[in-house]
Protein backbone atom coordinates (compact mmCIF):
# COMPACT_ATOMS: atom_id res chain seq x y z
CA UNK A 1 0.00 0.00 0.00
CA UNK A 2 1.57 3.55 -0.88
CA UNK A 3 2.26 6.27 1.16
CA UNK A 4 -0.88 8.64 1.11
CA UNK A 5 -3.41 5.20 1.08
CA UNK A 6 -1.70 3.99 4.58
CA UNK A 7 -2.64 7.64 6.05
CA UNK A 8 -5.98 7.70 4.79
CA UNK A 9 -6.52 3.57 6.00
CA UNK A 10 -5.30 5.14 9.70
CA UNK A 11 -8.48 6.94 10.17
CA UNK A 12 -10.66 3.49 9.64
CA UNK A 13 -8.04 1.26 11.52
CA UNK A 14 -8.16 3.50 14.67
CA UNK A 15 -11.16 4.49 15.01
CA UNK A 16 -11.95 0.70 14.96
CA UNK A 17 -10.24 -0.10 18.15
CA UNK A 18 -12.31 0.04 21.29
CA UNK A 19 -15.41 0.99 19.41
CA UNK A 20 -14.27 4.52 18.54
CA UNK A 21 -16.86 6.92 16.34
CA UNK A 22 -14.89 9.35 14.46
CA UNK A 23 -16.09 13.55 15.18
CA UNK A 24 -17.97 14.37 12.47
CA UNK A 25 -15.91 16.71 11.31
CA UNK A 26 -12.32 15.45 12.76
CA UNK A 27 -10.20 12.00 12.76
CA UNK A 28 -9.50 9.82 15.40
CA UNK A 29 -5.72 8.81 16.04
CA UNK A 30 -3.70 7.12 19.03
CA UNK A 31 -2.77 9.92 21.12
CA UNK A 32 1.26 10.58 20.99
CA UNK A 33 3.10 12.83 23.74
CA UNK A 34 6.21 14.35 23.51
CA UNK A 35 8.73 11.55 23.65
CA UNK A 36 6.88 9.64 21.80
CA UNK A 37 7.01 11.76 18.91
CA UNK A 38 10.62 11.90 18.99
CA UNK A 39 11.19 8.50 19.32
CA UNK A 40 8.65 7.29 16.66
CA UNK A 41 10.39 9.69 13.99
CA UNK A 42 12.79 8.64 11.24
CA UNK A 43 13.83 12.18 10.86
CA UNK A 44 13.26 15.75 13.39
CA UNK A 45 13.83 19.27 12.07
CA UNK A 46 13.40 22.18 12.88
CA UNK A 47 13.22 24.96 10.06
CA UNK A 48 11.17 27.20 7.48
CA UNK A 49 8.16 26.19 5.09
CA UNK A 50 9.69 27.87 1.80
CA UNK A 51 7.37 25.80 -0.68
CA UNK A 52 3.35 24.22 -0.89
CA UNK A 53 2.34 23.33 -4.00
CA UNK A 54 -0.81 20.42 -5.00
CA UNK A 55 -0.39 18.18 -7.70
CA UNK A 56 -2.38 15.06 -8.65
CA UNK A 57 -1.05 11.78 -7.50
CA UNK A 58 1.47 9.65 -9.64
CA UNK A 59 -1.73 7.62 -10.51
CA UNK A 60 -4.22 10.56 -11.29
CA UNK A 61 -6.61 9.39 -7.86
CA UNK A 62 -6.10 12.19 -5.33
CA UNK A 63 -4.92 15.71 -5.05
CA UNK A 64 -1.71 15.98 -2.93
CA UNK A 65 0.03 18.21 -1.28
CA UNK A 66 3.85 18.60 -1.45
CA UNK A 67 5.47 21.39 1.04
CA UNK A 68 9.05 22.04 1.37
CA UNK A 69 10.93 23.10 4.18
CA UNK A 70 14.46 24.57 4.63
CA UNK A 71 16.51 23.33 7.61
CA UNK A 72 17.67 25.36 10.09
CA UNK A 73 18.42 22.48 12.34
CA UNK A 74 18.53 18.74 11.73
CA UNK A 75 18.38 16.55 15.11
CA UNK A 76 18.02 13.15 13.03
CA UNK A 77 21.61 10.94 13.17
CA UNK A 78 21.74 10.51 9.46
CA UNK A 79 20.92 14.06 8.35
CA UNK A 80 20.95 14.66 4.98
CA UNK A 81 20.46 17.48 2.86
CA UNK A 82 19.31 21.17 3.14
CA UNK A 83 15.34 20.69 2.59
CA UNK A 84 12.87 17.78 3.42
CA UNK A 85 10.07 17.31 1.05
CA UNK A 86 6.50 16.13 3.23
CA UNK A 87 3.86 14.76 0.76
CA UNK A 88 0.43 14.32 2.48
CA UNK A 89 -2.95 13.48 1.03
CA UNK A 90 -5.93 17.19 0.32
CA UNK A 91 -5.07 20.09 -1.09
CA UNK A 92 -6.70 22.12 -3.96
CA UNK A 93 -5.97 22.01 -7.75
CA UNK A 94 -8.16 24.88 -9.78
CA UNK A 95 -11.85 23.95 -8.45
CA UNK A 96 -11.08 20.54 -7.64
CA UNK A 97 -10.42 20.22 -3.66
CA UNK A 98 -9.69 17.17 -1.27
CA UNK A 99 -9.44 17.92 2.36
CA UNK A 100 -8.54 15.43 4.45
CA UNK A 101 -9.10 15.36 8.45
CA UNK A 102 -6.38 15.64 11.00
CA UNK A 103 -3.49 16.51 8.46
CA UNK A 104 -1.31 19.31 9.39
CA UNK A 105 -1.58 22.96 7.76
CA UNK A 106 1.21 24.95 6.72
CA UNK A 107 1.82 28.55 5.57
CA UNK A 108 4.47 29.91 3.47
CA UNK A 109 7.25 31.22 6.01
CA UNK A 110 5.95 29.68 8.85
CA UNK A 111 8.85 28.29 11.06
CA UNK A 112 8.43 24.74 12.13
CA UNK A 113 9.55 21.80 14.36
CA UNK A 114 8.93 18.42 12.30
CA UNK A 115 8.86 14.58 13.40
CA UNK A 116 9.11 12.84 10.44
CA UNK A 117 8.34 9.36 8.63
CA UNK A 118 10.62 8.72 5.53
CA UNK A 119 7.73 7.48 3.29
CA UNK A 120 9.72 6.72 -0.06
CA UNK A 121 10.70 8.68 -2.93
CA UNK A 122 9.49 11.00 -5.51
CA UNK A 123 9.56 11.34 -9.44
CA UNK A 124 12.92 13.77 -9.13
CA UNK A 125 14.61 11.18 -6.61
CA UNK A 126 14.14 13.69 -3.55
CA UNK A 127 13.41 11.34 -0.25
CA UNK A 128 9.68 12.26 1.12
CA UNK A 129 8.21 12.69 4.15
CA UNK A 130 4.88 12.30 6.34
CA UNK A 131 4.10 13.78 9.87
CA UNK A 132 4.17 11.84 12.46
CA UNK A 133 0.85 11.19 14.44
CA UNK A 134 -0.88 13.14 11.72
CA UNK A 135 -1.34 17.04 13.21
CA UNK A 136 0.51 15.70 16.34
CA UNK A 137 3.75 15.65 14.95
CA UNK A 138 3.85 19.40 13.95
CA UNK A 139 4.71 22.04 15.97
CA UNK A 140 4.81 25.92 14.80
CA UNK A 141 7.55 28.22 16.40
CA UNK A 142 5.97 31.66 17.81
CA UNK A 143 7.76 34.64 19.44
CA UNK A 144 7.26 33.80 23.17
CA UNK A 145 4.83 37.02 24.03
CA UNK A 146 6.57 39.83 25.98
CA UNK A 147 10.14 38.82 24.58
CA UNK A 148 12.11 36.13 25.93
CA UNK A 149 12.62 32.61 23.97
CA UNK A 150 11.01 31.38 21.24
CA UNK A 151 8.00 28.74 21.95
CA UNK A 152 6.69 25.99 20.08
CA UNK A 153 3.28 25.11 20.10
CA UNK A 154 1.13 21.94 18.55
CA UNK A 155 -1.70 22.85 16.62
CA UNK A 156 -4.12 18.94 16.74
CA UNK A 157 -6.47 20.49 14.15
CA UNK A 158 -9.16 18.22 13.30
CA UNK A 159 -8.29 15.59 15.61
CA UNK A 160 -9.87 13.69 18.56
CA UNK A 161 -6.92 12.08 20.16
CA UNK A 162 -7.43 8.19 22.06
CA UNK A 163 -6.22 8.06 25.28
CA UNK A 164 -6.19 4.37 26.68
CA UNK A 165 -8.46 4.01 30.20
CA UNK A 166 -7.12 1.89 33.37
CA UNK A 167 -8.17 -1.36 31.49
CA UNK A 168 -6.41 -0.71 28.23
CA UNK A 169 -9.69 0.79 26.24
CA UNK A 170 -9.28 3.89 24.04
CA UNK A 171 -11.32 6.89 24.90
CA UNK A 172 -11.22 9.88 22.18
CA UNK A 173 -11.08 13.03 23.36
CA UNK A 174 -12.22 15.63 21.18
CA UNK A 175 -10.80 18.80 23.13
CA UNK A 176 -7.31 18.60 24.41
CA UNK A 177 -4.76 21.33 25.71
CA UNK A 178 -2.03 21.70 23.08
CA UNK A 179 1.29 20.83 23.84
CA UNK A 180 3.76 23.84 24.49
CA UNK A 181 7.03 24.14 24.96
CA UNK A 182 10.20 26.58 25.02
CA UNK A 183 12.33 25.76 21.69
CA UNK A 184 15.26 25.25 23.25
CA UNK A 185 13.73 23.13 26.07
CA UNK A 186 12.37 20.94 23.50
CA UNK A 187 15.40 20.73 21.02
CA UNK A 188 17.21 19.10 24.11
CA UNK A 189 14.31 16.87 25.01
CA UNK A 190 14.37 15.83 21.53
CA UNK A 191 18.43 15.03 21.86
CA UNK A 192 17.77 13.43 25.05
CA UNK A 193 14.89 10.88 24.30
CA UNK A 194 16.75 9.89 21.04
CA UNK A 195 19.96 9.42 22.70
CA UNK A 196 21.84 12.23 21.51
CA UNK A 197 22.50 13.73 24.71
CA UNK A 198 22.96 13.32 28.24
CA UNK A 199 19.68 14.32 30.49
């Protein structure tokens, strides 16, 4: 199964488990924290969205979107090059649209922190990528309010996250406080929990 098909099957395997319903207007998806994240990703950068274009699919089915991001930092052991290219199911071509629940947004410019799934590679030969987790698995950087550090903040658009109960069950949970963190706090959790650094 290819890339984008395995993201769009996650919404019907998951909400399967435990009896799930999916929102009406969101996706269900096995909630992720922090380390979790970090340790589930091939690849974790941190850097600028420079590039979102939609195409159609290799095979003409669905609309696609491909966004580009330059690296400012690369915390993955086998780093390799100066942009990742993420490929992810929706987008709009002309007035043709797909949208596609729980999959991240992105604006031109907007600084990012990325846990990344290598999913293959495209026509050009440039490696691509997925979010991890779906929305989970992106964080945008903001201006910490006031001055001081940088933050970074997860933005679980469209999602209701499961959260397994004392007997193993998963609960969704439809509203759920965002995760935020200081960016340098979380670079270094990210070294940490992937063994990069000492605690």
């Amino acid at each position: 199964m290819n890339p984008m098909r395995r993201m769009l099957a996650l919404f019907v395997a998951v909400a399967g488990l435990g009896g799930l319903a999916v929102p009406a207007r969101g996706a269900v998806v096995v909630a992720m924290n922090f380390d979790e994240l970090a340790l589930d990703a091939h690849r974790v950068v941190l850097g600028e969205v420079v590039g979102i274009t939609a195409r159609w699919s290799a095979d003409k089915t669905i609309i696609e979107t491909v966004v580009e991001v330059r690296v400012e930092v690369d915390l993955s052991a086998s780093a390799a090059g100066t942009t990742v290219r993420i490929v992810q199911p929706g987008g709009r071509i002309g007035d043709v649209g797909l949208a596609v629940p729980g999959m991240p947004e992105f604006r031109q410019g907007e600084r990012v922190l990325l846990f990344l799934h290598v999913t293959g590679t495209d026509a050009d030969g440039a490696t691509t990528h997925s979010v991890v987790g779906l929305a989970q698995g992106k964080f945008a950087v903001l201006p910490r309010l006031g001055g001081g550090f940088d933050v970074v903040q997860q933005y679980p658009s469209g999602l209701a996250l499961a959260f397994p109960d004392a007997d193993g069950t998963l609960r969704a949970v439809e509203r759920v406080w965002p995760i935020v963190l200081d960016l340098q706090e979380a670079l270094d959790r990210i070294r940490c929990v992937r063994g990069e650094a000492t605690p």
